[in-house]
Protein backbone atom coordinates (compact mmCIF):
# COMPACT_ATOMS: atom_id res chain seq x y z
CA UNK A 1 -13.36 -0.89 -11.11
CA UNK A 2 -12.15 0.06 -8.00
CA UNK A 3 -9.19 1.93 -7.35
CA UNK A 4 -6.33 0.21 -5.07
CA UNK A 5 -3.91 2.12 -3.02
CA UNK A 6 -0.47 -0.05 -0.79
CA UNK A 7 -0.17 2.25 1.94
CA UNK A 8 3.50 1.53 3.53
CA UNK A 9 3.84 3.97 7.30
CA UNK A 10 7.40 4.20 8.42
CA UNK A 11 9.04 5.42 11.86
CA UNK A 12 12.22 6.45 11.36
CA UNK A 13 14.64 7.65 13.87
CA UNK A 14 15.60 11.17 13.91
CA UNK A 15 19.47 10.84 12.80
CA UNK A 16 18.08 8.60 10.00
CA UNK A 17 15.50 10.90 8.63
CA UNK A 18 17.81 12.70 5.90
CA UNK A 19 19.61 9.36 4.93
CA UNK A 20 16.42 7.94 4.61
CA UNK A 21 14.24 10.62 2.48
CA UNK A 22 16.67 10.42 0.07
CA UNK A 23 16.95 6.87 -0.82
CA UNK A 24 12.99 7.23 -1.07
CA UNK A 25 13.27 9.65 -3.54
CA UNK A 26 16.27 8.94 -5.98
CA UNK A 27 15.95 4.76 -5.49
CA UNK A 28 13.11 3.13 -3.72
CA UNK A 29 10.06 4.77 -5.15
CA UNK A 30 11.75 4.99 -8.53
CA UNK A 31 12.15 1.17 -8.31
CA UNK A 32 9.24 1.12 -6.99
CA UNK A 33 7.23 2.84 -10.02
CA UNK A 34 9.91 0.46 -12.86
CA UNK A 35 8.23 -2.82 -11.43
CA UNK A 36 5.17 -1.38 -14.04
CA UNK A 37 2.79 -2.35 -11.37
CA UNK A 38 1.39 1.56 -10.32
CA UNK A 39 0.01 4.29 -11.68
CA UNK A 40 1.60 6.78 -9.43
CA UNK A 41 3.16 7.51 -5.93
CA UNK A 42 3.12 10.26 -2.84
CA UNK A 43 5.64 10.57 -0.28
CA UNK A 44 4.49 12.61 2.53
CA UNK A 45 5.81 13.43 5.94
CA UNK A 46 3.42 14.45 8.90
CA UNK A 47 6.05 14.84 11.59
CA UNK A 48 9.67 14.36 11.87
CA UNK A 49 10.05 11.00 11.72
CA UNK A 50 6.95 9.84 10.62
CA UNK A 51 6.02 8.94 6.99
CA UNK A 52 3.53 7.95 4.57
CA UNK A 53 4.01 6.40 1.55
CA UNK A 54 1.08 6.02 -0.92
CA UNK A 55 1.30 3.37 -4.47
CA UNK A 56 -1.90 3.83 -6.36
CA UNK A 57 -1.84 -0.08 -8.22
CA UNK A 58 -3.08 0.04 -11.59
CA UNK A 59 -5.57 -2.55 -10.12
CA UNK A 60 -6.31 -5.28 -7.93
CA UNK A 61 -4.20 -7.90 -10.39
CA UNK A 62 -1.09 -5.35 -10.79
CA UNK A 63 -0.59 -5.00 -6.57
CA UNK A 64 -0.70 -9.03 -6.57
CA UNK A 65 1.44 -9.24 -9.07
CA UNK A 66 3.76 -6.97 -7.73
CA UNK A 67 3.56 -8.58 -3.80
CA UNK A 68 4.05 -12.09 -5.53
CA UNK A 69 6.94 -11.45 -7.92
CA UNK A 70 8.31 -7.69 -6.90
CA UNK A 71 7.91 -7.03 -3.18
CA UNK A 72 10.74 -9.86 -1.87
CA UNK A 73 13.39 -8.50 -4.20
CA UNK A 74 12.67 -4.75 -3.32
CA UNK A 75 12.10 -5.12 0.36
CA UNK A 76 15.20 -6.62 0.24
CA UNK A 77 17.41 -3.81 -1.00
CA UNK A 78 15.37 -1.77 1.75
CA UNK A 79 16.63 -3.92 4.54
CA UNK A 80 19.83 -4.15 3.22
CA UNK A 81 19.85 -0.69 2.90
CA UNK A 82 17.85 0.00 6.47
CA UNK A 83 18.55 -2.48 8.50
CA UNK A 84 17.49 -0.51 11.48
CA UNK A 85 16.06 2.59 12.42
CA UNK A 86 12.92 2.27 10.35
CA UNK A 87 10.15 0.20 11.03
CA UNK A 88 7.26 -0.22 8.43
CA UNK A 89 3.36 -0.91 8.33
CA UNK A 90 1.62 -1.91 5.06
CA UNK A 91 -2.02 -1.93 4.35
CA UNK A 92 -4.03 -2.72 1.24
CA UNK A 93 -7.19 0.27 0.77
CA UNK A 94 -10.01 -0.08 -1.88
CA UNK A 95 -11.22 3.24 -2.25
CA UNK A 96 -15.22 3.61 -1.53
CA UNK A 97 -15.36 7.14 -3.28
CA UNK A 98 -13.62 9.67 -4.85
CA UNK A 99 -14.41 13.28 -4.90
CA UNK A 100 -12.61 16.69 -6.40
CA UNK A 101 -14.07 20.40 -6.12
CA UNK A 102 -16.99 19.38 -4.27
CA UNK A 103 -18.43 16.82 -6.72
CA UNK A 104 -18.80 13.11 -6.34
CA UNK A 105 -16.15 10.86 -8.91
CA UNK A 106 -16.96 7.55 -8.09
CA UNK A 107 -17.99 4.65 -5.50
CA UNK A 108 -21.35 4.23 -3.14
C-alpha cells in the first residue's frame, strides 16, 4: 500500500508570521493529528513567509475520511482564526518510492 501525504503551502505576510507559527504548533496541527486520520506531521519553513506543511494519512481511506467529515470544521477555525494574510495550496501525493541511507524502501 501506498503511502499518502496532504501537502497544505501557505504565504503568509511578514507581520503575521509569529502569530501564525504558533497557532500551527499549539492548535492547528494538534487538531489536526486528534481527527485520528494521520500518522504524523512536519512543519517546515523555507523562507520567511513561506511554509510547508506535510500530513502523512494513514491511507488513502483515512485522508477521505478526514476531507469528507474533518476538513470543513477545521478549515473553519483557520479562517476564523486567519482571515487574511495567509493564503493556502493543498495537494494530494502518492509516494512512488521511499529510500533511507542509500537503500531502496519501497515503490517502482
Amino acid at each position: 500500500m501506498s503511502q499518502v501525504t496532504y501537502e497544505v503551502t501557505a504565504t503568509v505576510d511578514t507581520d503575521v508570521c509569529p502569530d501564525y507559527e504558533r497557532f500551527m504548533i499549539d492548535t492547528h496541527i494538534p487538531e489536526m493529528m486528534a481527527t485520528g486520520n494521520f500518522a504524523s506531521a512536519s512543519l517546515g519553513r523555507s523562507e520567511p513567509g513561506r511554509y510547508r506543511v506535510r500530513y502523512e494519512a494513514k491511507d488513502r481511506a483515512a485522508l477521505e475520511r478526514y476531507l469528507a467529515h474533518d476538513a470543513p470544521a477545521v478549515r473553519k477555525h483557520f479562517v476564523e482564526r486567519f482571515p487574511t494574510g495567509v493564503e493556502l495550496s493543498r495537494e494530494e501525493w502518492e509516494t512512488v518510492a521511499e529510500f533511507s541511507g542509500g537503500d531502496q524502501l519501497a515503490g517502482r
